[in-house]
Protein backbone atom coordinates (compact mmCIF):
# COMPACT_ATOMS: atom_id res chain seq x y z
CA UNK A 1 0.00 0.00 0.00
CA UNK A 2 1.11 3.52 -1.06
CA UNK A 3 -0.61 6.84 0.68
CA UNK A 4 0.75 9.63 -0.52
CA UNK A 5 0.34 13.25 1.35
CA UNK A 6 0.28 16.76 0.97
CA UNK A 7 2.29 19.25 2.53
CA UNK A 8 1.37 22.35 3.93
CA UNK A 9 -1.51 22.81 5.90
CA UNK A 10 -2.03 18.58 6.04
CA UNK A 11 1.67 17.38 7.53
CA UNK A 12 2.70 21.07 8.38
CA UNK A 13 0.34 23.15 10.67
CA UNK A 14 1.08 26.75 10.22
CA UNK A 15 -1.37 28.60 12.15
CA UNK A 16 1.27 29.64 15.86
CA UNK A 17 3.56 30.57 13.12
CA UNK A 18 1.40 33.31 11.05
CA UNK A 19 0.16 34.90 13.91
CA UNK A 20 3.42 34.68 15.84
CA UNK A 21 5.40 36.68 12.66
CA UNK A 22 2.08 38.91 12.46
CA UNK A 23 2.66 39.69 15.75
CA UNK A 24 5.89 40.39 14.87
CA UNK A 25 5.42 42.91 12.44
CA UNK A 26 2.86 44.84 14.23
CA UNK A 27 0.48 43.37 11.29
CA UNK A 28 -2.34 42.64 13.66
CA UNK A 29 -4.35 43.08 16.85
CA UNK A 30 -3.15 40.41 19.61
CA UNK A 31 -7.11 39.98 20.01
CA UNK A 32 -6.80 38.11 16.39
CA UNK A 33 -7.68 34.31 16.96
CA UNK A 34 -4.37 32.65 16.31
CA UNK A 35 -4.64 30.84 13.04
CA UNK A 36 -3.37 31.47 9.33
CA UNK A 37 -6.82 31.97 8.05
CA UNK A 38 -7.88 34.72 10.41
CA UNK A 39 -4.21 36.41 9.87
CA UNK A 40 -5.12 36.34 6.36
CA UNK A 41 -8.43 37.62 6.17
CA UNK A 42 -7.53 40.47 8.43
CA UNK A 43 -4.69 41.53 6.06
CA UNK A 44 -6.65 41.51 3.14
CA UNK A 45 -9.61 43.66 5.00
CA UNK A 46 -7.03 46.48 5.75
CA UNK A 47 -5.66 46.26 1.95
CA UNK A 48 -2.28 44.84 2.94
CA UNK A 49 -2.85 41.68 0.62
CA UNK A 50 1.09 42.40 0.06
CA UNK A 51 2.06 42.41 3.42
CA UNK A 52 0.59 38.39 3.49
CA UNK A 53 1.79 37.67 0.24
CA UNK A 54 5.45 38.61 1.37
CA UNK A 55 4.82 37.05 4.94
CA UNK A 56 3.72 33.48 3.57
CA UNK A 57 7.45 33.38 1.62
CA UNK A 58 9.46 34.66 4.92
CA UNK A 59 7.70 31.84 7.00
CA UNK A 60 7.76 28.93 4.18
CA UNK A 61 11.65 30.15 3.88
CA UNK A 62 13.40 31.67 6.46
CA UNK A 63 11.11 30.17 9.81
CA UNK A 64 9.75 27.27 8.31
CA UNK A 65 11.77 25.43 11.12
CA UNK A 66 9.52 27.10 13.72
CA UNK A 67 6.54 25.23 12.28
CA UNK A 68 4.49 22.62 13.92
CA UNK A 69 3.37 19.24 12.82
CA UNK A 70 -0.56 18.64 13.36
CA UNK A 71 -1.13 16.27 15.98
CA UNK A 72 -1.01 12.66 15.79
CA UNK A 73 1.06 13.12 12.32
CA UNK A 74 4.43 10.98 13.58
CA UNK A 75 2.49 8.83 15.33
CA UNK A 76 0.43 7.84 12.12
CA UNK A 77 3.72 7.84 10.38
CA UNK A 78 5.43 5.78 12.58
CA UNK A 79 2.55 3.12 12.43
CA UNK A 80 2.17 3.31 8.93
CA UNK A 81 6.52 2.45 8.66
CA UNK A 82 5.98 -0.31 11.10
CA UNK A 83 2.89 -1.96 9.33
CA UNK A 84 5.12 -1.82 6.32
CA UNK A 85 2.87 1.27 4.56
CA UNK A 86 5.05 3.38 2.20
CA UNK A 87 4.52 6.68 2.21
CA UNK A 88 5.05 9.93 -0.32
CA UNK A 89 4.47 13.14 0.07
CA UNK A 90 3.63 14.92 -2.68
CA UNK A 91 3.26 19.08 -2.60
CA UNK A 92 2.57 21.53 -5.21
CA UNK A 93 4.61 24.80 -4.00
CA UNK A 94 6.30 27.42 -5.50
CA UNK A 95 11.03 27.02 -5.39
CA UNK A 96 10.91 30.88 -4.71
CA UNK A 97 8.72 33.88 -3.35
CA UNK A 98 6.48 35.90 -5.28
CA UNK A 99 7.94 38.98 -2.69
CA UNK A 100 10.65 40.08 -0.93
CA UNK A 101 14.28 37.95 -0.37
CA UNK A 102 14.55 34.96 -2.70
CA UNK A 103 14.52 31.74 0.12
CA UNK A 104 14.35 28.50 -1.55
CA UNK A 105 11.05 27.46 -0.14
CA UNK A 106 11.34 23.85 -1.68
CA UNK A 107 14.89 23.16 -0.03
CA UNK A 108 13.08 25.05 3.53
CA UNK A 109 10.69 21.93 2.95
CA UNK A 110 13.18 19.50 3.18
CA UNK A 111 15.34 20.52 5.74
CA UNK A 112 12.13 20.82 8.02
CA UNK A 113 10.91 17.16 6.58
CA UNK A 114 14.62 15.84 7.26
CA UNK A 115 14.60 17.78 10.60
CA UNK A 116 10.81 16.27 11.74
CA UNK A 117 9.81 13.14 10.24
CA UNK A 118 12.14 10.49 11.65
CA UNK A 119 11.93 8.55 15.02
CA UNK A 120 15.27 6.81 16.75
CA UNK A 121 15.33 4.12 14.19
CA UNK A 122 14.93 5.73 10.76
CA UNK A 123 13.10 8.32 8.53
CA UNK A 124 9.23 8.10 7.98
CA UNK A 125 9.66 8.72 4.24
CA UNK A 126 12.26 8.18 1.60
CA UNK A 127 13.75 10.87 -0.22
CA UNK A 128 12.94 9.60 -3.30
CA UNK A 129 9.53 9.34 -2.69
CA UNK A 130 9.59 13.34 -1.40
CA UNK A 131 8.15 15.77 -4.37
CA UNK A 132 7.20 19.61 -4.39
CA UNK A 133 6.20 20.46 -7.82
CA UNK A 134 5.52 23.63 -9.24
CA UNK A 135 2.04 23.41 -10.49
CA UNK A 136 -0.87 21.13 -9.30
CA UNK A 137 -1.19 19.64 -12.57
CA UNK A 138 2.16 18.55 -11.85
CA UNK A 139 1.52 17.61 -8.78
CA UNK A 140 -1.34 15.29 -10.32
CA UNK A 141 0.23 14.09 -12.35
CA UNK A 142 2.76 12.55 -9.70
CA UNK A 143 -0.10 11.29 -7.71
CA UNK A 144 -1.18 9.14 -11.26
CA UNK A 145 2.26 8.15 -11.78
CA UNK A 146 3.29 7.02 -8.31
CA UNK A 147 0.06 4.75 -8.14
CA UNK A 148 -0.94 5.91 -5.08
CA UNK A 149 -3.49 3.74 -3.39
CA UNK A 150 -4.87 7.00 -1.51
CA UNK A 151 -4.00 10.27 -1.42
CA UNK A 152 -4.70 12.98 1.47
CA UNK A 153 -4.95 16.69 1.11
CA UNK A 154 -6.51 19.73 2.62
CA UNK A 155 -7.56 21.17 -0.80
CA UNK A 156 -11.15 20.40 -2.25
CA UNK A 157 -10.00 21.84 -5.44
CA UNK A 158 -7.08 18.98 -6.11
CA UNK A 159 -9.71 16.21 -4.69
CA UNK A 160 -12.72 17.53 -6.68
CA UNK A 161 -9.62 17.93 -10.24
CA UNK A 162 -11.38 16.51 -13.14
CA UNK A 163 -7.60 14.99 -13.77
CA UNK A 164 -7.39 13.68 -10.13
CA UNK A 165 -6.44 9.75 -10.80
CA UNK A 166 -10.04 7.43 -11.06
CA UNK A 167 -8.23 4.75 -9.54
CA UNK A 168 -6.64 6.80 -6.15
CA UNK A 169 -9.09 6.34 -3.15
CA UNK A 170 -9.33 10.51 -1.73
CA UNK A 171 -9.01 11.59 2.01
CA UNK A 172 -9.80 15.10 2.49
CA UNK A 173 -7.86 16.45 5.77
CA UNK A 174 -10.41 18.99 7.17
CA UNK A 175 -8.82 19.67 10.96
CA UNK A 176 -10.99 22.89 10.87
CA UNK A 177 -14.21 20.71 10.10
CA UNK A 178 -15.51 24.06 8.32
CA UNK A 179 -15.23 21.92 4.96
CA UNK A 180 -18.29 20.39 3.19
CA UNK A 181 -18.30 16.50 2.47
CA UNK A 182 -17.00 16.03 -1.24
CA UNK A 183 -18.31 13.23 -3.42
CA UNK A 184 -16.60 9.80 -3.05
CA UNK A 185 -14.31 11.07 -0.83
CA UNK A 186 -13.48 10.77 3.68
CA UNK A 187 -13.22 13.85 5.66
CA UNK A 188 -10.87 13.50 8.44
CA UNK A 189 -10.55 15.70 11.49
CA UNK A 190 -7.19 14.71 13.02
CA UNK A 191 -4.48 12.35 12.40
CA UNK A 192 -4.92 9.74 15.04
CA UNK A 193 -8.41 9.10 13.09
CA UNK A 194 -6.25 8.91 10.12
CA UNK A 195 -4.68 5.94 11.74
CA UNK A 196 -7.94 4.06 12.84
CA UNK A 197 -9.04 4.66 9.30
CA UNK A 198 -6.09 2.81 7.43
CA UNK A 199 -6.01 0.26 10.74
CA UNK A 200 -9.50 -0.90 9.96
CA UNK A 201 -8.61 -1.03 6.03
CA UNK A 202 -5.79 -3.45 6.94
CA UNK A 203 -8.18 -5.51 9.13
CA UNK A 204 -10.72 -5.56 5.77
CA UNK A 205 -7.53 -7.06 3.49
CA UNK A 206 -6.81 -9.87 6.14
């Protein structure tokens, strides 16, 4: 069995992080609820869409160490490795900024990946099977080409793709639960539900 995984905002919870580097900047009210959404919302209200624009390449670049993994991830990962699951991630994500200093967002990725997704006895996912392409045709296209049994992400749009893969079984990753259900496809909260999920599909192949 292959599951492959988005990135951002499915392994990688950003939300401390944006309002911790709003905070930062003076950007917004401490009132703010702490999450990327609300930072972003409030920027665009008070026409500084380029203030967020610039912000999202600083902390993808130059703090994407500070950022947290959603709870439950390494422990899914860490079953998954020991119930001899392969995983992939696969990310659609721009190698450089639209604003401001030129960070190498996709090398950012990996250092944080190399940095995070490992226990004492060995890394949760193979380099080789570790991809940030530049478009998310691209990045469906490495979904179809990897044969991924099932693939997770917190995007509708890539889900609901008329050129998603027929044959890949779709998770949508909906920690907010602010998403609606999608057609032929499981909404899941939280990662340790990811793990009952993919426990009782093992139970159904035995």
């Amino acid at each position: 069995m292959l599951i492959g995984i988005d990135f951002d905002n499915t392994i990688v919870s950003y939300d401390k992080l944006f309002y911790k580097v709003a905070l930062e900047g003076s950007y917004i009210p401490e009132d703010l609820e702490p999450t990327k959404l609300h930072v972003r919302d409030y920027l665009r209200e008070v026409d500084k869409e380029d203030v967020w624009t610039e912000m999202q390449g600083y902390v993808y670049g130059a703090r994407m160490d500070e950022a947290d993994a959603f709870s439950g991830v390494f422990e899914f990962m860490r079953w998954a490795t020991d119930s001899g699951i392969k995983l992939a991630i696969v990310s659609h994500k721009t190698k450089y900024p639209f604003l401001g200093k030129r960070y190498n967002l996709h090398n950012a990725a990996r250092k944080w990946i190399e940095a995070n997704l490992h226990d004492e006895k060995s890394h949760f996912i193979n380099d080789d099977h570790i991809f940030f392409e530049l478009t998310k045709e691209e990045k469906l296209d490495r979904i179809r080409s990897l044969a991924c049994n099932y693939f997770i992400d917190d995007l509708p749009e890539i889900l609901l793709s008329p050129n998603f893969p027929g044959k890949v079984d779709k998770i949508l990753f909906d920690p907010m639960r602010n998403k609606e259900n999608l057609p032929n496809t499981v909404n899941v909260n939280h990662w340790d539900e990811m793990r009952c999920l993919f426990q009782q599909e093992l139970l159904k192949k035995d």
